[in-house]
PDB file of N, CA and C in Angstrom:
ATOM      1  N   UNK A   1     -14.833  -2.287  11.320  1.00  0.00           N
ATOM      2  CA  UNK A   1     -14.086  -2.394  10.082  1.00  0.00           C
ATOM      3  C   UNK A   1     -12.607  -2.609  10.426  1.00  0.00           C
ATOM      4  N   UNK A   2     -11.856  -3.308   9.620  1.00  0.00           N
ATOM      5  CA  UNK A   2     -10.575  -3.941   9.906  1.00  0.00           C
ATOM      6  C   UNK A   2      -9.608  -2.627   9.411  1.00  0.00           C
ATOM      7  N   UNK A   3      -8.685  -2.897   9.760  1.00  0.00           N
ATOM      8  CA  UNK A   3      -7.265  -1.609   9.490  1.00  0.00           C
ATOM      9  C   UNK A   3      -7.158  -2.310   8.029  1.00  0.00           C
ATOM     10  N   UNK A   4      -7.026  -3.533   7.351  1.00  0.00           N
ATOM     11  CA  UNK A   4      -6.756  -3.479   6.191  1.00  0.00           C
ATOM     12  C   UNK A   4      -8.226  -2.889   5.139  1.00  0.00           C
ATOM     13  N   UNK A   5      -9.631  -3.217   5.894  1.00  0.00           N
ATOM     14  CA  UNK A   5     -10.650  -2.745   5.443  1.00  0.00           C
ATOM     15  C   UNK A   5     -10.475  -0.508   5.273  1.00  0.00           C
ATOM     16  N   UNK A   6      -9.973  -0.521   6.161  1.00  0.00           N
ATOM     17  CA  UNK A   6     -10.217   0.717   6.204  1.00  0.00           C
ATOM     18  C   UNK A   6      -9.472   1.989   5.205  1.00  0.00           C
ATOM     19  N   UNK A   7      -7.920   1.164   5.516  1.00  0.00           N
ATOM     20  CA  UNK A   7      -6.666   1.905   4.260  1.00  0.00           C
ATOM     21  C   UNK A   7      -7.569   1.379   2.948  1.00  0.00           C
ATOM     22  N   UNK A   8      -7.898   0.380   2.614  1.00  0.00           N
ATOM     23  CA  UNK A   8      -8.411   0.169   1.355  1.00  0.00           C
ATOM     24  C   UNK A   8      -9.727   1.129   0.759  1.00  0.00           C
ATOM     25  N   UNK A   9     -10.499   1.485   1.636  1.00  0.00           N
ATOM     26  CA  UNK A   9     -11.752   2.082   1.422  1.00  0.00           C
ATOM     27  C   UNK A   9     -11.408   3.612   1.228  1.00  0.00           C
ATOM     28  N   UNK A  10     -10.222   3.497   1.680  1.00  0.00           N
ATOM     29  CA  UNK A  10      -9.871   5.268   1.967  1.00  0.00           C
ATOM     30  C   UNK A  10      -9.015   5.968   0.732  1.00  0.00           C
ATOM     31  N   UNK A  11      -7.930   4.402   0.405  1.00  0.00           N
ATOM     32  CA  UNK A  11      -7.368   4.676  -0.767  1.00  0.00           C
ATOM     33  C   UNK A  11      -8.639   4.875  -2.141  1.00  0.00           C
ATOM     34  N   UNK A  12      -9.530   4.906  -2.248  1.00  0.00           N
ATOM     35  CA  UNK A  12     -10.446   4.503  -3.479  1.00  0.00           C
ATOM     36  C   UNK A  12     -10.875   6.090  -3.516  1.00  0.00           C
ATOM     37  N   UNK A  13     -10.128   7.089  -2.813  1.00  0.00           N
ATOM     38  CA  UNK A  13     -10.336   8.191  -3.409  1.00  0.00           C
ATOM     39  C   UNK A  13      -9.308   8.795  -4.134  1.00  0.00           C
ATOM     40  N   UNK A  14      -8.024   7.842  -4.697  1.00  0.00           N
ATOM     41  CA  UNK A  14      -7.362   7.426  -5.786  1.00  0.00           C
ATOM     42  C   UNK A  14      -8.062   7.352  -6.919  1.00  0.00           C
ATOM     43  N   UNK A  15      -9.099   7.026  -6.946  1.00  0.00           N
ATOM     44  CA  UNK A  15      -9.667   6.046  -8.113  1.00  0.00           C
ATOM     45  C   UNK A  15      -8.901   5.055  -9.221  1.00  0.00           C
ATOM     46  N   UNK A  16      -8.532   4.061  -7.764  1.00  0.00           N
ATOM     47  CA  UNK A  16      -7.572   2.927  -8.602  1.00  0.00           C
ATOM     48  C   UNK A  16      -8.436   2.143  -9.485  1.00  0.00           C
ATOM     49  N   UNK A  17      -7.727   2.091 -10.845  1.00  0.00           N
ATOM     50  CA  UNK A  17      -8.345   0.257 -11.641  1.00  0.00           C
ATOM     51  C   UNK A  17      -8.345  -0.799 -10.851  1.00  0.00           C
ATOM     52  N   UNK A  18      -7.040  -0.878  -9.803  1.00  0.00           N
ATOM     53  CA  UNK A  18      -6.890  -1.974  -9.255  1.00  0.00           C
ATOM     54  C   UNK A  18      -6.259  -1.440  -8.345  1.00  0.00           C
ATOM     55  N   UNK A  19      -6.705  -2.118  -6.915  1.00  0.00           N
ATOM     56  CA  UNK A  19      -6.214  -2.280  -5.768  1.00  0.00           C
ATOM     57  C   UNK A  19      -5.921  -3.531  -4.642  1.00  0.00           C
ATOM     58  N   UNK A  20      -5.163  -3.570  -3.779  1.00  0.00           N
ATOM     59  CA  UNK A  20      -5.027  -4.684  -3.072  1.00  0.00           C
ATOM     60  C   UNK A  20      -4.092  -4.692  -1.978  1.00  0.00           C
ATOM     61  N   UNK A  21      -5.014  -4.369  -1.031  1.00  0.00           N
ATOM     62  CA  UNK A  21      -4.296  -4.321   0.023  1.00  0.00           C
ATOM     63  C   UNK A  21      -4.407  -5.986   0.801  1.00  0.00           C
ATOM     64  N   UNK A  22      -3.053  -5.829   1.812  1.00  0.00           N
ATOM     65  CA  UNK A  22      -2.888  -7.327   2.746  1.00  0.00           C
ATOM     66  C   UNK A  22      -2.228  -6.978   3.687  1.00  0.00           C
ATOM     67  N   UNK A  23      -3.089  -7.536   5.095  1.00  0.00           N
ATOM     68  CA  UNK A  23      -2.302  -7.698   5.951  1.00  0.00           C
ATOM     69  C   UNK A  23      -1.158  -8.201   6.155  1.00  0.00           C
ATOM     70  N   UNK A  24       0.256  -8.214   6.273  1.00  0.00           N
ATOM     71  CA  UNK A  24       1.161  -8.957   6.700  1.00  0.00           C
ATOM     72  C   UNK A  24       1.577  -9.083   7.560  1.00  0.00           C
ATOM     73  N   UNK A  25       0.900  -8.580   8.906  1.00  0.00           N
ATOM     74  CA  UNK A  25       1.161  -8.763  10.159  1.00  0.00           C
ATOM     75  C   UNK A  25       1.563 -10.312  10.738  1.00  0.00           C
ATOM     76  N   UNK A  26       1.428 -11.291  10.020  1.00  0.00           N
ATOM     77  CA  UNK A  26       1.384 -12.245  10.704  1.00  0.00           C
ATOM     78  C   UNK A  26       3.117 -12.658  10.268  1.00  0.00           C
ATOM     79  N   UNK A  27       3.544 -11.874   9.295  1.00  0.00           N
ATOM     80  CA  UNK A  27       5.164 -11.972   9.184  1.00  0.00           C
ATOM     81  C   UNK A  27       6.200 -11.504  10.183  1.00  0.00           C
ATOM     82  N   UNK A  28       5.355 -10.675  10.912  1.00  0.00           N
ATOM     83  CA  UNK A  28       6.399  -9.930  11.350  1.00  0.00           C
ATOM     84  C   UNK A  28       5.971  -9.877  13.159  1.00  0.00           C
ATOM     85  N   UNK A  29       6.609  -9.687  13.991  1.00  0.00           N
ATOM     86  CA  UNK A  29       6.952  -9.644  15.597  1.00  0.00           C
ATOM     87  C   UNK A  29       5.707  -7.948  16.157  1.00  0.00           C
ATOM     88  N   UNK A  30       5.260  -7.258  15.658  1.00  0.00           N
ATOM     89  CA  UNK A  30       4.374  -6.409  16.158  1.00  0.00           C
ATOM     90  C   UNK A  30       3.144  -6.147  16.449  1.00  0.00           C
ATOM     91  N   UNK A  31       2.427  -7.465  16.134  1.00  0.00           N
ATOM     92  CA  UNK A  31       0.904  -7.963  17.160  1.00  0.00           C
ATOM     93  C   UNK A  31       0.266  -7.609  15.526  1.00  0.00           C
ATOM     94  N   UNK A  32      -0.819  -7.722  15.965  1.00  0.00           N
ATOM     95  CA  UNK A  32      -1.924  -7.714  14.850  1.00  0.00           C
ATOM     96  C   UNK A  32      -1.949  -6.551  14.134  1.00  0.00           C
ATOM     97  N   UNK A  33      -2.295  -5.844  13.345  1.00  0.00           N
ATOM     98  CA  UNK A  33      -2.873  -4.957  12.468  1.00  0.00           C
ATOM     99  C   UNK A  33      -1.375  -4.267  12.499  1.00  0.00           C
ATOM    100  N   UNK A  34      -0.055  -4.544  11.784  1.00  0.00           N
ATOM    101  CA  UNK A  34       0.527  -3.760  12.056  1.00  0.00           C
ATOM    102  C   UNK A  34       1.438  -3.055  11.010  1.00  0.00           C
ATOM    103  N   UNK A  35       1.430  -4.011   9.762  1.00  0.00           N
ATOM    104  CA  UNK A  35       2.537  -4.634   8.906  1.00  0.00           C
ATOM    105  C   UNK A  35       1.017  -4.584   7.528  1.00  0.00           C
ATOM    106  N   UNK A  36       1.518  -3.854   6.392  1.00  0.00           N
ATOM    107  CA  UNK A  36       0.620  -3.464   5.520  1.00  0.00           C
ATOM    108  C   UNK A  36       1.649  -3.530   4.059  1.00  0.00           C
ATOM    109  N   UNK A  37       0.524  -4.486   2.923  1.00  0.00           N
ATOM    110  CA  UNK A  37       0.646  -4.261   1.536  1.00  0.00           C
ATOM    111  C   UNK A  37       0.115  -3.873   0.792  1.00  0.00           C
ATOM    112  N   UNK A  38       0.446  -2.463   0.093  1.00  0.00           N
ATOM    113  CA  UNK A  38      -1.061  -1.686  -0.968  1.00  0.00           C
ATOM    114  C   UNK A  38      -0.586  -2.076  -1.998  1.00  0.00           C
ATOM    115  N   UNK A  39      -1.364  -2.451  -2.832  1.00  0.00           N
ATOM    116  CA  UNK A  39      -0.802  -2.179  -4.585  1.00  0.00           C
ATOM    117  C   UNK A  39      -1.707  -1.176  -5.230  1.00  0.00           C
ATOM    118  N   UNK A  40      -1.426  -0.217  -5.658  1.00  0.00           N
ATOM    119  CA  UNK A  40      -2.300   0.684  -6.078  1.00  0.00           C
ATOM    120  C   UNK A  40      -2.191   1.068  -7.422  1.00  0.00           C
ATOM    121  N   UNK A  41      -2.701   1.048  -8.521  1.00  0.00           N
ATOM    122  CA  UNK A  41      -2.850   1.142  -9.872  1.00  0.00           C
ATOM    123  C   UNK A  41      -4.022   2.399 -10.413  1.00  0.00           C
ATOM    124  N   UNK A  42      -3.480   3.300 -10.604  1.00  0.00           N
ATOM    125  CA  UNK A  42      -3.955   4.711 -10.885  1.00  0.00           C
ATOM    126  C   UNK A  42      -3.188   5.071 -11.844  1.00  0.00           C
ATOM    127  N   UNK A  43      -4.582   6.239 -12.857  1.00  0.00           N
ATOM    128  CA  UNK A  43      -3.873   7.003 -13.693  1.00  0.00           C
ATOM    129  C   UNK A  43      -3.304   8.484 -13.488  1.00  0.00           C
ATOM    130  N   UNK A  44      -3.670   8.645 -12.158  1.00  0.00           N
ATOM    131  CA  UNK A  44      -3.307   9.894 -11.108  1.00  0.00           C
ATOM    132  C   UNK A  44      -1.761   9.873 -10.718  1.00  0.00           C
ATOM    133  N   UNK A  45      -0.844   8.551 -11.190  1.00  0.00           N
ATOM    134  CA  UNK A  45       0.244   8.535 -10.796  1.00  0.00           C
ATOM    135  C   UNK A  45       1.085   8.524 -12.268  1.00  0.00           C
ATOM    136  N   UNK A  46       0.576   8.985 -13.097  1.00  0.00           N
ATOM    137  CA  UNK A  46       1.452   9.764 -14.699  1.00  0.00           C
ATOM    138  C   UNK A  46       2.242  10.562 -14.626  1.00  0.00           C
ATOM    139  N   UNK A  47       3.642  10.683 -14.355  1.00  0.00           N
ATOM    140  CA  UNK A  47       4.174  11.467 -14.391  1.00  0.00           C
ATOM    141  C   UNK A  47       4.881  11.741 -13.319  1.00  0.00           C
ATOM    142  N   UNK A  48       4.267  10.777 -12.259  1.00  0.00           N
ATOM    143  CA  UNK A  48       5.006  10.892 -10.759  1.00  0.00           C
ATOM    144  C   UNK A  48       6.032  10.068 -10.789  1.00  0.00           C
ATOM    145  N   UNK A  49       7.186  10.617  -9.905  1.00  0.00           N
ATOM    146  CA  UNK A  49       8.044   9.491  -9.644  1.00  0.00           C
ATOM    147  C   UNK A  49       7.757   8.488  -8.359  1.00  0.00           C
ATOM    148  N   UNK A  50       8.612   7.506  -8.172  1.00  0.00           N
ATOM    149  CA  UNK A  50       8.142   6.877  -6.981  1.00  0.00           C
ATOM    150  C   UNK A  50       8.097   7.766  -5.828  1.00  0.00           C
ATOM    151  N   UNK A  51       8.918   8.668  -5.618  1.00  0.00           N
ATOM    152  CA  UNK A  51       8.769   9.251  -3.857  1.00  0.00           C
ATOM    153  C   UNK A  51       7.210  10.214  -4.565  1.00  0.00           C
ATOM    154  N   UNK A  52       6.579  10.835  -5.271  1.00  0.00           N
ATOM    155  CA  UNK A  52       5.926  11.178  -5.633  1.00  0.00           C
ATOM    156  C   UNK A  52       4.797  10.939  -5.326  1.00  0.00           C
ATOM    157  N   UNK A  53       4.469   9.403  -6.070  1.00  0.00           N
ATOM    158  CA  UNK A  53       3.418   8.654  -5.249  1.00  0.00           C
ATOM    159  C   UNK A  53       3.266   7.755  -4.238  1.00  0.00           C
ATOM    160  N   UNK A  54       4.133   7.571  -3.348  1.00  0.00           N
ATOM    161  CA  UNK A  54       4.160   7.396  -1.872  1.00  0.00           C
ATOM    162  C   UNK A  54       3.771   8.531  -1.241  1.00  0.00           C
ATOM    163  N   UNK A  55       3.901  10.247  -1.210  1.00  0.00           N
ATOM    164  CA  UNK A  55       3.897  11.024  -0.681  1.00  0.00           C
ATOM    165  C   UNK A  55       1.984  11.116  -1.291  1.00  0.00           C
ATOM    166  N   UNK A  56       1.767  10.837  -2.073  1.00  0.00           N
ATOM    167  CA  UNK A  56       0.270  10.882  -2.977  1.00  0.00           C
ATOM    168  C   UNK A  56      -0.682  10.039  -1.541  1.00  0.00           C
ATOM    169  N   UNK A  57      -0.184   8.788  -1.665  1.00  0.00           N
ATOM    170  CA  UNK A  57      -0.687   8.045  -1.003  1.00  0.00           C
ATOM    171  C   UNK A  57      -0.516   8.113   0.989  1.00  0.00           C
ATOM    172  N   UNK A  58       0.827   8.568   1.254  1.00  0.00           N
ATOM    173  CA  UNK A  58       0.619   8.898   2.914  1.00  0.00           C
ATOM    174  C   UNK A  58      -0.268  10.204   3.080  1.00  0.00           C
ATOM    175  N   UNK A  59      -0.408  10.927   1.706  1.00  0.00           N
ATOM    176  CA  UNK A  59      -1.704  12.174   1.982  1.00  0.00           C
ATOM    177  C   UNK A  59      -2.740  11.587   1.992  1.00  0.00           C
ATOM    178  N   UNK A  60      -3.013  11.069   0.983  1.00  0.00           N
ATOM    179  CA  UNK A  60      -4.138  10.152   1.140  1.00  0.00           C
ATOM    180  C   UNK A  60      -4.831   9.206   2.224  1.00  0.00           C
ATOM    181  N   UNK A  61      -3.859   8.478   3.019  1.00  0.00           N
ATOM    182  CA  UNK A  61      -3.920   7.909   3.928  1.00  0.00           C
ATOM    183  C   UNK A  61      -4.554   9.008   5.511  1.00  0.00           C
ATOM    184  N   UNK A  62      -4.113   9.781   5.542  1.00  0.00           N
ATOM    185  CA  UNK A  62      -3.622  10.975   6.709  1.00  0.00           C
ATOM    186  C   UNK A  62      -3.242  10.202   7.491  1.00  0.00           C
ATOM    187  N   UNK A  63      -3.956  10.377   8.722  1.00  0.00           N
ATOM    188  CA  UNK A  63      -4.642   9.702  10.170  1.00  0.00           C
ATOM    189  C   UNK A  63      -3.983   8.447  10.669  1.00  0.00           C
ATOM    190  N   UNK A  64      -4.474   7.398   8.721  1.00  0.00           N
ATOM    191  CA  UNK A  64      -4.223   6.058   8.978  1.00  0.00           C
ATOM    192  C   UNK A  64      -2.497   5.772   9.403  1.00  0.00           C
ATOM    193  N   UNK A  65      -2.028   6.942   8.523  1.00  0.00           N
ATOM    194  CA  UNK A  65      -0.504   6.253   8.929  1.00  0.00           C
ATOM    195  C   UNK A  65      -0.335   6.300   9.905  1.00  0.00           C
ATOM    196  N   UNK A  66      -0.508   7.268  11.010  1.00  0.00           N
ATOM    197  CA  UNK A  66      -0.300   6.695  12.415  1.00  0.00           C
ATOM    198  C   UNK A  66      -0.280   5.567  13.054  1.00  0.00           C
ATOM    199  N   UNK A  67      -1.450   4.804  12.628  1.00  0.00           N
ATOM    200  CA  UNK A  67      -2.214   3.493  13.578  1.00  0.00           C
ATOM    201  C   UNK A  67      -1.502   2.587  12.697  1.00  0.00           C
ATOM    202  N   UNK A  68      -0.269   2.231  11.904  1.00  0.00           N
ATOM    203  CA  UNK A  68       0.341   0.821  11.389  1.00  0.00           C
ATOM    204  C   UNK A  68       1.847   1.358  11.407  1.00  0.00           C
ATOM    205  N   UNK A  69       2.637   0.233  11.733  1.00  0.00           N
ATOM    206  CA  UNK A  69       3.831   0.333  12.108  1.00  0.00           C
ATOM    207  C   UNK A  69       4.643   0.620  10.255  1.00  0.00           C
ATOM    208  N   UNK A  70       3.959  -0.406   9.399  1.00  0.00           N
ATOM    209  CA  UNK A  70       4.625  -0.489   8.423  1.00  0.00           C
ATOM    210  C   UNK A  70       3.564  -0.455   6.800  1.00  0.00           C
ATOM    211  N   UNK A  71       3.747   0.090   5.855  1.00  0.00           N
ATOM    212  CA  UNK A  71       3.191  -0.002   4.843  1.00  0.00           C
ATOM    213  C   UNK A  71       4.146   0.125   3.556  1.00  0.00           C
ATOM    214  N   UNK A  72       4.173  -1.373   2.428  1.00  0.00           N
ATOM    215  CA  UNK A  72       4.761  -1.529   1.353  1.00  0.00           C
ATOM    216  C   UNK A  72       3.767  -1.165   0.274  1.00  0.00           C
ATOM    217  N   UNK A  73       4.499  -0.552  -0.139  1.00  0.00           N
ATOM    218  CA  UNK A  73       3.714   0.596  -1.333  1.00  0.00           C
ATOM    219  C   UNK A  73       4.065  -0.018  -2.210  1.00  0.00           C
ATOM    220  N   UNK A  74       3.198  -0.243  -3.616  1.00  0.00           N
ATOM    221  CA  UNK A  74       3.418  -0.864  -5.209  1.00  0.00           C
ATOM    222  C   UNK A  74       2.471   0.117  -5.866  1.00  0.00           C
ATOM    223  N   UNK A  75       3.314   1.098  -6.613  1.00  0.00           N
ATOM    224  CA  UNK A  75       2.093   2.037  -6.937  1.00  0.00           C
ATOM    225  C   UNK A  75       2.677   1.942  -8.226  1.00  0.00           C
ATOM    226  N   UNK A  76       1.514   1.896  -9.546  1.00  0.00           N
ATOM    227  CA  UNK A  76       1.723   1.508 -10.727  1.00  0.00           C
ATOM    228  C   UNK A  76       0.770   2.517 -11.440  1.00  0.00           C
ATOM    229  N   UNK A  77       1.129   3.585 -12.907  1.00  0.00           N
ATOM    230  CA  UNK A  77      -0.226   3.673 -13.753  1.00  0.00           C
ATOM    231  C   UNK A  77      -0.245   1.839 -14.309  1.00  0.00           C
ATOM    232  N   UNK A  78      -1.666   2.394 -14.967  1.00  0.00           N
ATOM    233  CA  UNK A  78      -2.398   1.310 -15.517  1.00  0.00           C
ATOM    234  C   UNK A  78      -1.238   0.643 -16.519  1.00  0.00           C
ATOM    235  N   UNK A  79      -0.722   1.731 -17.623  1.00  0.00           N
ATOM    236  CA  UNK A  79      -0.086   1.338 -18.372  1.00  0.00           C
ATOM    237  C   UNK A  79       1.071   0.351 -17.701  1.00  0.00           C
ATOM    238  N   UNK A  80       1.678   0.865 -16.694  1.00  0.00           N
ATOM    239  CA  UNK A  80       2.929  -0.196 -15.782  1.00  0.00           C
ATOM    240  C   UNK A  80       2.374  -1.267 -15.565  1.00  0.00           C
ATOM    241  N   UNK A  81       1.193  -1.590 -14.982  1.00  0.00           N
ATOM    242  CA  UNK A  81       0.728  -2.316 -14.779  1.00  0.00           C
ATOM    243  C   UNK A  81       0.277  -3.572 -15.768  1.00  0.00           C
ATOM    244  N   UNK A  82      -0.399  -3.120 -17.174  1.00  0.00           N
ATOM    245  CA  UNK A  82      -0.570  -3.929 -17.400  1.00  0.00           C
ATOM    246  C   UNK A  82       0.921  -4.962 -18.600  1.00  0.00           C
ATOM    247  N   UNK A  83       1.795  -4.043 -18.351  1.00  0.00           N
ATOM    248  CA  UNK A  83       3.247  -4.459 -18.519  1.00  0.00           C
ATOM    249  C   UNK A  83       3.784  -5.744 -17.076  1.00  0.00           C
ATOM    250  N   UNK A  84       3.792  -4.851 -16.261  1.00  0.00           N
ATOM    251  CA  UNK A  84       4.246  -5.657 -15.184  1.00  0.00           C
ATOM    252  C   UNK A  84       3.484  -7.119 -14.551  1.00  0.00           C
ATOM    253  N   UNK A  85       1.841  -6.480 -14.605  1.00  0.00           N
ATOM    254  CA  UNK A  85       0.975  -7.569 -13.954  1.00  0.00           C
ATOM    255  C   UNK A  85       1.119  -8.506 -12.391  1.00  0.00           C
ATOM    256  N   UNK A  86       2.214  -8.030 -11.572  1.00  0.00           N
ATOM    257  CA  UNK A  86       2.353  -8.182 -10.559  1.00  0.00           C
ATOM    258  C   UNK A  86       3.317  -7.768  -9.205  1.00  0.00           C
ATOM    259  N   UNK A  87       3.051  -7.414  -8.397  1.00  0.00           N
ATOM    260  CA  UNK A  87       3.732  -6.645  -7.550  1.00  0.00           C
ATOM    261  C   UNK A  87       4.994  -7.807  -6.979  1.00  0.00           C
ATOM    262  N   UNK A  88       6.248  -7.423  -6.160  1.00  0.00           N
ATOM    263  CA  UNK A  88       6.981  -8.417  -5.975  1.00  0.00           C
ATOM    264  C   UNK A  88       6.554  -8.858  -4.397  1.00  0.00           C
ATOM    265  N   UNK A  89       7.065  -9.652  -4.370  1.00  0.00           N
ATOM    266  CA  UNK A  89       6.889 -10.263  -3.081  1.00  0.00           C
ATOM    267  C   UNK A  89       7.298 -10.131  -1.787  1.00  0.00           C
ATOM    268  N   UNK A  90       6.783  -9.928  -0.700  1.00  0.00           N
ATOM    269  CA  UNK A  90       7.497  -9.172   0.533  1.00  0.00           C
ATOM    270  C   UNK A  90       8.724  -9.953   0.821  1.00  0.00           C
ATOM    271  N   UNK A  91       9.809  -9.342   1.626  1.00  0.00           N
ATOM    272  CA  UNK A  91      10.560 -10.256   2.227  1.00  0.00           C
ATOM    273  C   UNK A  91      10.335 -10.764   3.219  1.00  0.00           C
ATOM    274  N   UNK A  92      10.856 -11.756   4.066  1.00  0.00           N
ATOM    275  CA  UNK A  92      10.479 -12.006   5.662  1.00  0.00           C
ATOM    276  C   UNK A  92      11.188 -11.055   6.837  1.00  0.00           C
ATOM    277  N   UNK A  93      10.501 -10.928   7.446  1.00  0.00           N
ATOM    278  CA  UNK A  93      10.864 -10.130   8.371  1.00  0.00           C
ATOM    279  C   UNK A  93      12.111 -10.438   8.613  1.00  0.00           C
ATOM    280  N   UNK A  94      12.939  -9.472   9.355  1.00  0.00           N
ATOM    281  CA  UNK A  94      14.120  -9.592   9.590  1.00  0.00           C
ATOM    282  C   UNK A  94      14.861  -9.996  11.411  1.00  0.00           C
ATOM    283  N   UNK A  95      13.453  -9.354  11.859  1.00  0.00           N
ATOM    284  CA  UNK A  95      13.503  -9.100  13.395  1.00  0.00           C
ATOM    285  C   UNK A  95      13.140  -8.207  13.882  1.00  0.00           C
ATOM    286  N   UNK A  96      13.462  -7.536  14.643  1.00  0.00           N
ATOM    287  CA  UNK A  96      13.162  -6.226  15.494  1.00  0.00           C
ATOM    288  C   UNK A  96      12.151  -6.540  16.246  1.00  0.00           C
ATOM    289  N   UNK A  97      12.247  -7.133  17.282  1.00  0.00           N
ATOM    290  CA  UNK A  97      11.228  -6.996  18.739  1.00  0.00           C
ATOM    291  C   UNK A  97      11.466  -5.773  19.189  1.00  0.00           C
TER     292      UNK A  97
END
């Protein structure tokens, strides 16, 4: 199972409406599996602020955060979501070998 297979399967004890994770390793200078995009859409995140549900989700994660250099978090309730309808777009890497 792939590192993006795996954060995804693990996050679904969220019980997101919608999820979507992506590799973006291929943006950035740190080899394969390294560089991560979740979008996560839960009604478990009502009331949270953003550091809230990032801290929701690196619990969630445990283990995994170790094994990836980087993970961009888009964590939305449903209601944000179906306001917003899309997460923004990564930037390009900047550098750092």
């Amino acid at each position: 199972m792939s590192m993006r297979e795996r954060i995804q399967t693990t996050l679904a004890a969220l019980e997101p409406e919608f999820i979507d994770v992506q590799d973006e390793s291929h943006m950035h200078s740190r080899g394969l599996e390294t560089h991560f995009k979740a979008v996560v859409v839960t009604p478990m995140f009502a009331g949270l602020n953003a550091v809230k549900r990032h801290q929701k989700v690196y619990a969630t994660l445990g283990d995994l955060m170790g094994q990836m250099h980087a993970l961009a978090l888009h964590t939305y309730t449903p209601q944000e979501w179906a306001a917003t309808g899309a997460a923004p777009a990564s930037p390009t890497c900047a550098g750092g070998h």
